[in-house]
Every structure is written in structure tokens, then in C-alpha cells.
ModelCIF file with pLDDT and N, C-alpha, C, O atoms, coordinates in Angstrom:
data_MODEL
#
_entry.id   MODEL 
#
_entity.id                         1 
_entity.type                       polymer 
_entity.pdbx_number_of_molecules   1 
#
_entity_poly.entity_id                      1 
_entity_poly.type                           'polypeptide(L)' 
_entity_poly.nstd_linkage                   no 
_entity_poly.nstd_monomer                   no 
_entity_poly.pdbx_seq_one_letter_code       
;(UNK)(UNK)(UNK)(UNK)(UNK)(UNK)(UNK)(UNK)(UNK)(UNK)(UNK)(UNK)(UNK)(UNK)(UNK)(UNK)
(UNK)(UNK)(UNK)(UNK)(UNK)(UNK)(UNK)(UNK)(UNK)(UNK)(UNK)(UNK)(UNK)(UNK)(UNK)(UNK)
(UNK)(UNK)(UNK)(UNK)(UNK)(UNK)(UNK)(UNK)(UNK)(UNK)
;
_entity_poly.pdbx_seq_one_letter_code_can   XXXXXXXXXXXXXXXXXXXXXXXXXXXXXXXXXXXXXXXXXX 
_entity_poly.pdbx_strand_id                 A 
#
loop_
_entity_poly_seq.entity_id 
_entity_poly_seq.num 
_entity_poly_seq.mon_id 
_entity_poly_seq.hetero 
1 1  UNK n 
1 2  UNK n 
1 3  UNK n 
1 4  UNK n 
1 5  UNK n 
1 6  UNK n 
1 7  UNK n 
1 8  UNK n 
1 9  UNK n 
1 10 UNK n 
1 11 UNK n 
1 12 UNK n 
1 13 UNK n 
1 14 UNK n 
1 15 UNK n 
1 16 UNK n 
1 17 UNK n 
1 18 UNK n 
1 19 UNK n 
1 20 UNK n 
1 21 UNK n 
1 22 UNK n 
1 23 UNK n 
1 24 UNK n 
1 25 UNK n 
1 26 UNK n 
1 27 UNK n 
1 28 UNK n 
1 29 UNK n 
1 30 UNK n 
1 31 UNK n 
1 32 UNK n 
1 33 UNK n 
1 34 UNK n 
1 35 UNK n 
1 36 UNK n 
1 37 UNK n 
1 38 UNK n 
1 39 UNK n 
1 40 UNK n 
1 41 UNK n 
1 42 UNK n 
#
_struct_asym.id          A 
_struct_asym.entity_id   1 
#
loop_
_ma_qa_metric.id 
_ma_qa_metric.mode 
_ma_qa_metric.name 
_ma_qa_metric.software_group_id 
_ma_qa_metric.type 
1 global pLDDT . pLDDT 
2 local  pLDDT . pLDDT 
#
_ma_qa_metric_global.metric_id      1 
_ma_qa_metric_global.metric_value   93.62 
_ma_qa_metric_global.model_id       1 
_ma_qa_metric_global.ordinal_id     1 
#
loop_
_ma_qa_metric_local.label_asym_id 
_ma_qa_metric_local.label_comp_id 
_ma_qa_metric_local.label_seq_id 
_ma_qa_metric_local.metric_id 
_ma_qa_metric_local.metric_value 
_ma_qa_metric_local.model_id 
_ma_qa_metric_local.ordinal_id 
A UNK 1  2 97.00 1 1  
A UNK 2  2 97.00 1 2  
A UNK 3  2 98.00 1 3  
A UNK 4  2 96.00 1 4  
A UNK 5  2 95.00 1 5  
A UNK 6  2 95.00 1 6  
A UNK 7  2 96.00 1 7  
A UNK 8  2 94.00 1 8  
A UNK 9  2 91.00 1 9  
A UNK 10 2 93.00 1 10 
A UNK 11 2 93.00 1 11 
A UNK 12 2 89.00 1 12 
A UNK 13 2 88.00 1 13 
A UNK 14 2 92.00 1 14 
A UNK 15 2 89.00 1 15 
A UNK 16 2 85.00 1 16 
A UNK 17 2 87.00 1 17 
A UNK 18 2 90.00 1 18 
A UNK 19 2 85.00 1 19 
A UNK 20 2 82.00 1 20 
A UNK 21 2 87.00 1 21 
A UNK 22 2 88.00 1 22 
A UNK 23 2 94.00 1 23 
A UNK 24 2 96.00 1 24 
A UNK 25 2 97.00 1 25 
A UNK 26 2 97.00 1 26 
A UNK 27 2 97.00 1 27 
A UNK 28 2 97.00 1 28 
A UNK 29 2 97.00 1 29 
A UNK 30 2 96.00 1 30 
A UNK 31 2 93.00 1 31 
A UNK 32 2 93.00 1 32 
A UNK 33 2 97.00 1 33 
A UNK 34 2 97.00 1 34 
A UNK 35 2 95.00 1 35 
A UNK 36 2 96.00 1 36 
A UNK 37 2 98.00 1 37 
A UNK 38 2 97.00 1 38 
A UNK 39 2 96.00 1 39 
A UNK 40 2 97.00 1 40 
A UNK 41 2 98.00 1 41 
A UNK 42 2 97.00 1 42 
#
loop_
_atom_site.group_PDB 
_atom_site.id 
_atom_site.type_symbol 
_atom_site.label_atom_id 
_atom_site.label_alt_id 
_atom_site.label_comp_id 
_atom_site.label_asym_id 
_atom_site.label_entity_id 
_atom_site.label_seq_id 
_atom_site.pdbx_PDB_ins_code 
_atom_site.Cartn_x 
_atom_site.Cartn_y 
_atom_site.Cartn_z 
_atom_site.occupancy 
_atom_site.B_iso_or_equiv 
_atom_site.pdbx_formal_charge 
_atom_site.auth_seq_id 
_atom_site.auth_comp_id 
_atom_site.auth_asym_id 
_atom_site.auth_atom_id 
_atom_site.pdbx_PDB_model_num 
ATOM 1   N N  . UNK A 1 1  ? -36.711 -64.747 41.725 1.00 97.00 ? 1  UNK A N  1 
ATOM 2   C CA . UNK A 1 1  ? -37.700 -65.446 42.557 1.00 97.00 ? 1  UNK A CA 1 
ATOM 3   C C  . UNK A 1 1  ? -37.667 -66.943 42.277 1.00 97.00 ? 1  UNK A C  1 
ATOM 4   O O  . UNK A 1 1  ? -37.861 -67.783 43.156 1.00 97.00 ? 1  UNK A O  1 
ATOM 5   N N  . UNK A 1 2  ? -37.446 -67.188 41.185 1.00 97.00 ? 2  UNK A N  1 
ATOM 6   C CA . UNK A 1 2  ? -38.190 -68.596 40.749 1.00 97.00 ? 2  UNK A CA 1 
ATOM 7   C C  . UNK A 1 2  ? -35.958 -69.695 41.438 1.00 97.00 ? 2  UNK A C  1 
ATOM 8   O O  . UNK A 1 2  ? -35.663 -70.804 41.884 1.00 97.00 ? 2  UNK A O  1 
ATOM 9   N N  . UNK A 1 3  ? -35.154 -68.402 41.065 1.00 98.00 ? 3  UNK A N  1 
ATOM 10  C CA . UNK A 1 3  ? -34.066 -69.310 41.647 1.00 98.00 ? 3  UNK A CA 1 
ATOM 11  C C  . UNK A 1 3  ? -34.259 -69.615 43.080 1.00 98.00 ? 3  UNK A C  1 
ATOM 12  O O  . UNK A 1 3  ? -33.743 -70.638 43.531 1.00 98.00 ? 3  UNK A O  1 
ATOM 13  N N  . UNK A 1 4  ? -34.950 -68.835 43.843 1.00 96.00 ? 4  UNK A N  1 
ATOM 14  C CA . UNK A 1 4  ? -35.051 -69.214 45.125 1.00 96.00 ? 4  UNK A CA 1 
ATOM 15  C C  . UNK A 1 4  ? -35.669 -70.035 45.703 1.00 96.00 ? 4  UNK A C  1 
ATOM 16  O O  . UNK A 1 4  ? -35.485 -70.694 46.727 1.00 96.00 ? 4  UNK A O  1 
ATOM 17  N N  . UNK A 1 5  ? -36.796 -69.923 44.623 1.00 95.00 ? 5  UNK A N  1 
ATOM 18  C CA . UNK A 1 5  ? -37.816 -71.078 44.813 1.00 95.00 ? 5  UNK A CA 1 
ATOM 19  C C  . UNK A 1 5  ? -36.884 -72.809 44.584 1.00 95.00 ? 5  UNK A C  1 
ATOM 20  O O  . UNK A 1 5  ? -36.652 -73.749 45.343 1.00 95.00 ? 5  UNK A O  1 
ATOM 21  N N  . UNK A 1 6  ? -36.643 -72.573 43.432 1.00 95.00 ? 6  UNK A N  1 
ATOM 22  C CA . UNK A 1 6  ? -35.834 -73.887 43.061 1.00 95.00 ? 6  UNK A CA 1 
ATOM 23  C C  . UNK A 1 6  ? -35.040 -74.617 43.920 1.00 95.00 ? 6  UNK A C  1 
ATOM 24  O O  . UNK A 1 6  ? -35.167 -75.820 44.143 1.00 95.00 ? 6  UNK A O  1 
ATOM 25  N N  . UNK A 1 7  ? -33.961 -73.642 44.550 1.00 96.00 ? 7  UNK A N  1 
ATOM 26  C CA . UNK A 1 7  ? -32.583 -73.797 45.516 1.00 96.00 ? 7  UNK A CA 1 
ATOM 27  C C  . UNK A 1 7  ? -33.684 -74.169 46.446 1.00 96.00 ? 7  UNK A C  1 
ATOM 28  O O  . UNK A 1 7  ? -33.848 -75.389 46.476 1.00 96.00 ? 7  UNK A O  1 
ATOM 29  N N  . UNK A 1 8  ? -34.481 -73.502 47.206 1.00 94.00 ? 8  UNK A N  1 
ATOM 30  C CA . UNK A 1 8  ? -34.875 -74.053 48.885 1.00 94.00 ? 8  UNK A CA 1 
ATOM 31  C C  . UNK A 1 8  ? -35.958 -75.280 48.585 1.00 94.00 ? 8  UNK A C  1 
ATOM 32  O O  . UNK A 1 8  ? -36.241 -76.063 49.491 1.00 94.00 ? 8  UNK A O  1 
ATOM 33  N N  . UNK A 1 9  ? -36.590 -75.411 47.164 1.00 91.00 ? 9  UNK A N  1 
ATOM 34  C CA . UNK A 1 9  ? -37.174 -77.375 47.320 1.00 91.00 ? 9  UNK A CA 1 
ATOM 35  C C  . UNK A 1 9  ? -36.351 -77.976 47.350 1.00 91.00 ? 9  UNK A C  1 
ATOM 36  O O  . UNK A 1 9  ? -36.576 -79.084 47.835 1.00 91.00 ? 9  UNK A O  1 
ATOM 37  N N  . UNK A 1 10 ? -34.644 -77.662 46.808 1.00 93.00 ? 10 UNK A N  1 
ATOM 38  C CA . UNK A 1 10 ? -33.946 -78.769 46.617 1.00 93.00 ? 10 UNK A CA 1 
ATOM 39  C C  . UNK A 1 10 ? -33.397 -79.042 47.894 1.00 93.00 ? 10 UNK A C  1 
ATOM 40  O O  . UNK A 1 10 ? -32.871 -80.155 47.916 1.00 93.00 ? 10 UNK A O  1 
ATOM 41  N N  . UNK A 1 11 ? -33.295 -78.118 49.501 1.00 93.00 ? 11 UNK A N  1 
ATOM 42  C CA . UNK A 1 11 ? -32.797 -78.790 50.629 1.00 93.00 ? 11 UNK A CA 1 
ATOM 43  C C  . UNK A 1 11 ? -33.167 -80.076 51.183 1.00 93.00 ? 11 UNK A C  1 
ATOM 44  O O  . UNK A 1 11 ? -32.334 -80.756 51.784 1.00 93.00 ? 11 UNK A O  1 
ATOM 45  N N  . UNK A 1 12 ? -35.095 -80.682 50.919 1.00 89.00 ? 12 UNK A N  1 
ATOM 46  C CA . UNK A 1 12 ? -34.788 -81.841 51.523 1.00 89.00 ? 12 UNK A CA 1 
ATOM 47  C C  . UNK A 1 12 ? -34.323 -82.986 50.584 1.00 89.00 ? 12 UNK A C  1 
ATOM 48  O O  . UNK A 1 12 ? -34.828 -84.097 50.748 1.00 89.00 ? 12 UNK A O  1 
ATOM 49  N N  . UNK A 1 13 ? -33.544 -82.826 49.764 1.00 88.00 ? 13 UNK A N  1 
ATOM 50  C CA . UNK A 1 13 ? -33.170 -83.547 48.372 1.00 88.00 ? 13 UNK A CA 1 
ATOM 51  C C  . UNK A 1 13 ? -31.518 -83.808 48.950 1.00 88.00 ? 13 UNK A C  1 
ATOM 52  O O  . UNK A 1 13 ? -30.900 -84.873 48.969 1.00 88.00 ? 13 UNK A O  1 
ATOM 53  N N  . UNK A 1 14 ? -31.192 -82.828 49.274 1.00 92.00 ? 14 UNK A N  1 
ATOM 54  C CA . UNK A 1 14 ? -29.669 -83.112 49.806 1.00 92.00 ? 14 UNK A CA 1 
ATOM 55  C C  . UNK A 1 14 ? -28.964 -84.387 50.255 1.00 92.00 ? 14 UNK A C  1 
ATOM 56  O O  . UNK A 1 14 ? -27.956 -84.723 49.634 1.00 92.00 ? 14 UNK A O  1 
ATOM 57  N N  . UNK A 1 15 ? -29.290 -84.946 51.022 1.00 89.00 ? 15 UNK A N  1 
ATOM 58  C CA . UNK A 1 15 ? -28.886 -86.396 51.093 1.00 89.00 ? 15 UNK A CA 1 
ATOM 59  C C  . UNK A 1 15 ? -28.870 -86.768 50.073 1.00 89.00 ? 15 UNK A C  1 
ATOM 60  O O  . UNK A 1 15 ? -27.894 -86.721 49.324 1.00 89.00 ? 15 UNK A O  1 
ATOM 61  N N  . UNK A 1 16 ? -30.365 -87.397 49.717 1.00 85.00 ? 16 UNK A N  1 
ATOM 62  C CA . UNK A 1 16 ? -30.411 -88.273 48.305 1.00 85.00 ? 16 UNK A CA 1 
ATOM 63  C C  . UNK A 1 16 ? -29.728 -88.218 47.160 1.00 85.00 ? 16 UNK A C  1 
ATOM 64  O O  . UNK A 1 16 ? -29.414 -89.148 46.418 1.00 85.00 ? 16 UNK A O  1 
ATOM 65  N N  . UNK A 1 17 ? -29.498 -86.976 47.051 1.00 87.00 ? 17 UNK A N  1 
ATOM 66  C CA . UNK A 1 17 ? -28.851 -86.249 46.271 1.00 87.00 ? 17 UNK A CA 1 
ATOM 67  C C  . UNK A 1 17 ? -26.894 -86.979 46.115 1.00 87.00 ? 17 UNK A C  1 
ATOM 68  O O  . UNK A 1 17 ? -26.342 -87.744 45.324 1.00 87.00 ? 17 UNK A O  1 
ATOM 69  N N  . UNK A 1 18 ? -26.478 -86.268 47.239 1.00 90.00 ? 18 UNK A N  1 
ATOM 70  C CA . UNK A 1 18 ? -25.436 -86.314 47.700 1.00 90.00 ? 18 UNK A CA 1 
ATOM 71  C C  . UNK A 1 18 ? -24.828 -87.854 47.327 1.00 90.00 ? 18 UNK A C  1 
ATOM 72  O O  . UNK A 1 18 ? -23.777 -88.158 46.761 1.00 90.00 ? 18 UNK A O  1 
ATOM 73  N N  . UNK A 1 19 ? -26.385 -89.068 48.110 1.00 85.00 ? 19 UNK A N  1 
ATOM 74  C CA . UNK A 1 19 ? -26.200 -90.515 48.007 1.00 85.00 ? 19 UNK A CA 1 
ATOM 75  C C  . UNK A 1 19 ? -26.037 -90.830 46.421 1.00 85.00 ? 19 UNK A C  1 
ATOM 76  O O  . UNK A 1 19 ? -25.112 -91.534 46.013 1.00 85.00 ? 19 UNK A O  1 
ATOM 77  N N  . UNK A 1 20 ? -26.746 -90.409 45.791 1.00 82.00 ? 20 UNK A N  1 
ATOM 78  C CA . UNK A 1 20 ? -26.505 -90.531 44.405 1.00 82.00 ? 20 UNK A CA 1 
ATOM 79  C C  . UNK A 1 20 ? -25.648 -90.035 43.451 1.00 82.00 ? 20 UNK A C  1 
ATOM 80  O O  . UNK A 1 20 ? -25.670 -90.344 42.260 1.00 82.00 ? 20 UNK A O  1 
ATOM 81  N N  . UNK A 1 21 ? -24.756 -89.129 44.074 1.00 87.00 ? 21 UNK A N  1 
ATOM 82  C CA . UNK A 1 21 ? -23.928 -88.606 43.215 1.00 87.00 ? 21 UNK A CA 1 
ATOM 83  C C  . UNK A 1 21 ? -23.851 -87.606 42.800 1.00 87.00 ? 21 UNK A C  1 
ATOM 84  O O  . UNK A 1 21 ? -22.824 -87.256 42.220 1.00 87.00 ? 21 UNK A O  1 
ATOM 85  N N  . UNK A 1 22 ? -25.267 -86.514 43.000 1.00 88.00 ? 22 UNK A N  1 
ATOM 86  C CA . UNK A 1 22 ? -25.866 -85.619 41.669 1.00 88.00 ? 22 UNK A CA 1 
ATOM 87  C C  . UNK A 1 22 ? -25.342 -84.153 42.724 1.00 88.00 ? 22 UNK A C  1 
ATOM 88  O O  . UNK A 1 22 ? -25.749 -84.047 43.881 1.00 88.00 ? 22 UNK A O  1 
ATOM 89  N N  . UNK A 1 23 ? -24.514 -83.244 42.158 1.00 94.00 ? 23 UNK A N  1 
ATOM 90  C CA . UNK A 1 23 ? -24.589 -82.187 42.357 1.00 94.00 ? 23 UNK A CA 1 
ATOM 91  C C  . UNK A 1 23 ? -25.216 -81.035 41.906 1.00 94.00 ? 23 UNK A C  1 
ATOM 92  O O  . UNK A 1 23 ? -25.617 -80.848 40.758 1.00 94.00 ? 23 UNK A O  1 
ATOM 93  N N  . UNK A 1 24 ? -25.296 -80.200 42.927 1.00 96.00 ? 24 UNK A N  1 
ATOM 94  C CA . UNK A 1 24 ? -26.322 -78.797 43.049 1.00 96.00 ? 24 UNK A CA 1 
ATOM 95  C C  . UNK A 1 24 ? -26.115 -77.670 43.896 1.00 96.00 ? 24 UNK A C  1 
ATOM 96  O O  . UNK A 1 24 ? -25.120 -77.378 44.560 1.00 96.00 ? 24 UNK A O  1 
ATOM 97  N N  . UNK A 1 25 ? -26.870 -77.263 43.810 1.00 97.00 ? 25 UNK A N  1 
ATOM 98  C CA . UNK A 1 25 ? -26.393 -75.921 44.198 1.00 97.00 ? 25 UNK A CA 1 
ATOM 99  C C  . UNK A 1 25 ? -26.579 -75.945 45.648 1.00 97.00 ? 25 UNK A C  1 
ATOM 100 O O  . UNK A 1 25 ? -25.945 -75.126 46.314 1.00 97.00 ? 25 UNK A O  1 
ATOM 101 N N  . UNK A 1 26 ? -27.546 -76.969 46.365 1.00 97.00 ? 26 UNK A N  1 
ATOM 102 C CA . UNK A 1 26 ? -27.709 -77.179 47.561 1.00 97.00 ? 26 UNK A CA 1 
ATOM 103 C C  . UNK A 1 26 ? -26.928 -78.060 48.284 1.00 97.00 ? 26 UNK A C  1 
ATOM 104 O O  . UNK A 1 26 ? -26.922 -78.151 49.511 1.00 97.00 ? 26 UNK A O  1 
ATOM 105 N N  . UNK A 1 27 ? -26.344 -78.633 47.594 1.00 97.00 ? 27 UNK A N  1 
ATOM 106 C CA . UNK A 1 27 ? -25.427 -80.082 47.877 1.00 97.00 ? 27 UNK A CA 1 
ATOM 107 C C  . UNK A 1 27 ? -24.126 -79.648 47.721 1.00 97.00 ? 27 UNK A C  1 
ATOM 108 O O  . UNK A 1 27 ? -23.063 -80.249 47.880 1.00 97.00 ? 27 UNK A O  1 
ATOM 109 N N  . UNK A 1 28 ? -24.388 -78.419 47.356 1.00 97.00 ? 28 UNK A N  1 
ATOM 110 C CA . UNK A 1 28 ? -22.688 -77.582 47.385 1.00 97.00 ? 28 UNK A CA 1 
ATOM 111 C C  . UNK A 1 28 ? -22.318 -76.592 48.332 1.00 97.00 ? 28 UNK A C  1 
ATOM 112 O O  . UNK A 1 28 ? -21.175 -76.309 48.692 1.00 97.00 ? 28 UNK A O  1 
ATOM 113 N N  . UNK A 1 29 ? -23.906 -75.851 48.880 1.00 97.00 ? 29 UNK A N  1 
ATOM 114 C CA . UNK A 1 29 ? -23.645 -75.415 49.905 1.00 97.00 ? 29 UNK A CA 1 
ATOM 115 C C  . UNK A 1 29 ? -23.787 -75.785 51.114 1.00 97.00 ? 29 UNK A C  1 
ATOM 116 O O  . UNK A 1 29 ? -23.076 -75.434 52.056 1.00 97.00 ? 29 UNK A O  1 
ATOM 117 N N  . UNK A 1 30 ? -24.816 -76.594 51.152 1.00 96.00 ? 30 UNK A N  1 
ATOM 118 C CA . UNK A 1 30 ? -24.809 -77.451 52.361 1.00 96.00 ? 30 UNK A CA 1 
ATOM 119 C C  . UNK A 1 30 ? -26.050 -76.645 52.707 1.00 96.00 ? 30 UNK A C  1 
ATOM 120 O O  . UNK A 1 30 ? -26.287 -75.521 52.263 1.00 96.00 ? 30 UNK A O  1 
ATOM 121 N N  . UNK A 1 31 ? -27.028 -77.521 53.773 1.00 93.00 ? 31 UNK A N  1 
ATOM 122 C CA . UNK A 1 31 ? -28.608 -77.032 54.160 1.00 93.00 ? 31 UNK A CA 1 
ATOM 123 C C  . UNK A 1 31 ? -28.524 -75.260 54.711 1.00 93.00 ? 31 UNK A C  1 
ATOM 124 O O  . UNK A 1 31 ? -29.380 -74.407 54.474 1.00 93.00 ? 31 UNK A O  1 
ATOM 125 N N  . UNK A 1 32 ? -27.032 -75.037 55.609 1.00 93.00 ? 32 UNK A N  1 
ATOM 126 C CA . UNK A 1 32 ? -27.581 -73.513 56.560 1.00 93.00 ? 32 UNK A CA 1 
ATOM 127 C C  . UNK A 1 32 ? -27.014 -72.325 55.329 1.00 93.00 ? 32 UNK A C  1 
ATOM 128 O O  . UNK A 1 32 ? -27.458 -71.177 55.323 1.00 93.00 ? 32 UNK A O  1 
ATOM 129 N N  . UNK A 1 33 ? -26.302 -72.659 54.637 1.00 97.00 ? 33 UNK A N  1 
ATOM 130 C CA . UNK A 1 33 ? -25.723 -71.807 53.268 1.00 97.00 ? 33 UNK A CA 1 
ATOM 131 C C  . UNK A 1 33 ? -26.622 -71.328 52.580 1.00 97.00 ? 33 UNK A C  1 
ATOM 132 O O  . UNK A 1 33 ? -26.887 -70.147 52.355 1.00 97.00 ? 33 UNK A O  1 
ATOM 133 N N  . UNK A 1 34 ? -27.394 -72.816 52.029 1.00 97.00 ? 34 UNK A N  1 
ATOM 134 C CA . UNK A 1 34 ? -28.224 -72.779 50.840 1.00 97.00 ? 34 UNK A CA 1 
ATOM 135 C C  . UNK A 1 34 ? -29.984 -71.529 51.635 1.00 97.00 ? 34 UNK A C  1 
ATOM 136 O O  . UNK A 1 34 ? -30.728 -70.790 50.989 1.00 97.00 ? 34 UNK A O  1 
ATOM 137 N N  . UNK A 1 35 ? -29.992 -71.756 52.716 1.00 95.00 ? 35 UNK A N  1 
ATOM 138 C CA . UNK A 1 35 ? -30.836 -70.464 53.278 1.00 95.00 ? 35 UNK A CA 1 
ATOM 139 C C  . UNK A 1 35 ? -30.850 -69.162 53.143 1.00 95.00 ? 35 UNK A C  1 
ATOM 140 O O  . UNK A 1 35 ? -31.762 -68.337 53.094 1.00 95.00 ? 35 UNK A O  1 
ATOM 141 N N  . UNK A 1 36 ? -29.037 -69.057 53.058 1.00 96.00 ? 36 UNK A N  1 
ATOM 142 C CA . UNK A 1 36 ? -28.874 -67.754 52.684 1.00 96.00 ? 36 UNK A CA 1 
ATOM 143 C C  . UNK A 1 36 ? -28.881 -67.324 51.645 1.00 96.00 ? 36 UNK A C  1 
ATOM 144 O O  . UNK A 1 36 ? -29.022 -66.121 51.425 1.00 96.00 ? 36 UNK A O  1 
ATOM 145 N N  . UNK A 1 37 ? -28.700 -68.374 50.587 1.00 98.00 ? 37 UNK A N  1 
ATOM 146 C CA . UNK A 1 37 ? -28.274 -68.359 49.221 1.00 98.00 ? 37 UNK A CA 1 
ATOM 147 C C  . UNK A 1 37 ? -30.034 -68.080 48.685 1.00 98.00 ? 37 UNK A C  1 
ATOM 148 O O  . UNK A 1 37 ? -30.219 -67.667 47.540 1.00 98.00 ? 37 UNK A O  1 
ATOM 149 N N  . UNK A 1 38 ? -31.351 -68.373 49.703 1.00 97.00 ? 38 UNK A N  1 
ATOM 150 C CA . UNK A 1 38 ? -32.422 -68.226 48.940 1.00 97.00 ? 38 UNK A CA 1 
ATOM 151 C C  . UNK A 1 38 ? -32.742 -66.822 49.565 1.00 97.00 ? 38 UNK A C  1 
ATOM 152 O O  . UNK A 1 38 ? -33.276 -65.881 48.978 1.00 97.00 ? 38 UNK A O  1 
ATOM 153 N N  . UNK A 1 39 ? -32.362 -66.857 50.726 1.00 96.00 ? 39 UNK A N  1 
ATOM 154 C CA . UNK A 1 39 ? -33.285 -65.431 51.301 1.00 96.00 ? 39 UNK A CA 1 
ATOM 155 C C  . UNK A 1 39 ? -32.316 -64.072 50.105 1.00 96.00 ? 39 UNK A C  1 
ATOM 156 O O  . UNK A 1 39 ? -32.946 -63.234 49.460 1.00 96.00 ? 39 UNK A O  1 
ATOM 157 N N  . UNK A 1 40 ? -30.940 -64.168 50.080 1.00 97.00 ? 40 UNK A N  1 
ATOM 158 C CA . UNK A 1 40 ? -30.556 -63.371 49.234 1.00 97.00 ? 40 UNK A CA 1 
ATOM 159 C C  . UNK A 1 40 ? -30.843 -62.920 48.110 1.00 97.00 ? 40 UNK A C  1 
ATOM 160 O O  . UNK A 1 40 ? -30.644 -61.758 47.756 1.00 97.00 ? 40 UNK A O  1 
ATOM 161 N N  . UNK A 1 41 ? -31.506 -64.091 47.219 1.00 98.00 ? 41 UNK A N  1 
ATOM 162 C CA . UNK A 1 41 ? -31.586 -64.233 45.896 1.00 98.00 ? 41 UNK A CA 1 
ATOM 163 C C  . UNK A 1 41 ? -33.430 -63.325 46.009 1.00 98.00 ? 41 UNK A C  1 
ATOM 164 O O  . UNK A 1 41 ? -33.789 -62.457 45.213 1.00 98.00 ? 41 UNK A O  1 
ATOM 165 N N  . UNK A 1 42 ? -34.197 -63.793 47.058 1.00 97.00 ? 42 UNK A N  1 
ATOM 166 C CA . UNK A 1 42 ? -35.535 -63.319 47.073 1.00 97.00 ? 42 UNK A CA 1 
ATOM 167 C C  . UNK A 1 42 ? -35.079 -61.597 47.815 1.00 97.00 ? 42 UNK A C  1 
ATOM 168 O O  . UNK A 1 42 ? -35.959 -60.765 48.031 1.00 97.00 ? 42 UNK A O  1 
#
């Protein structure tokens, strides 16, 4: 639960993210991935 939670706050982070350098698990799958990657995990 709590990974899913984590992964789907970090989608609107993605840009910023991305702009800064910092990789993640959302910034690796990209915004329509990382959806699946939470509904799966929940």
C-alpha cells in the first residue's frame, strides 16, 4: 500500500524531477506506466 501511495504522489513531481536530474520510479516509467505500476501494487 504505502509503495503505491509513494509512486502515484511522485507523478506530479515528474518534470521537476526529470529537470533536476533526480531519478525514480516515476520518472522511469513515465506518468501512464507509473498508474499501472500503482493500481498493481494496491
Amino acid at each position: 500500500w504505502t509503495m503505491g501511495m509513494h509512486t502515484f504522489s511522485a507523478i506530479p513531481d515528474i518534470e521537476p524531477d526529470r529537470a533536476a536530474g533526480i531519478e525514480t520510479t516515476a520518472t522511469y516509467l513515465g506518468e501512464t506506466r507509473t498508474y499501472w505500476y500503482c493500481a498493481l501494487v494496491w
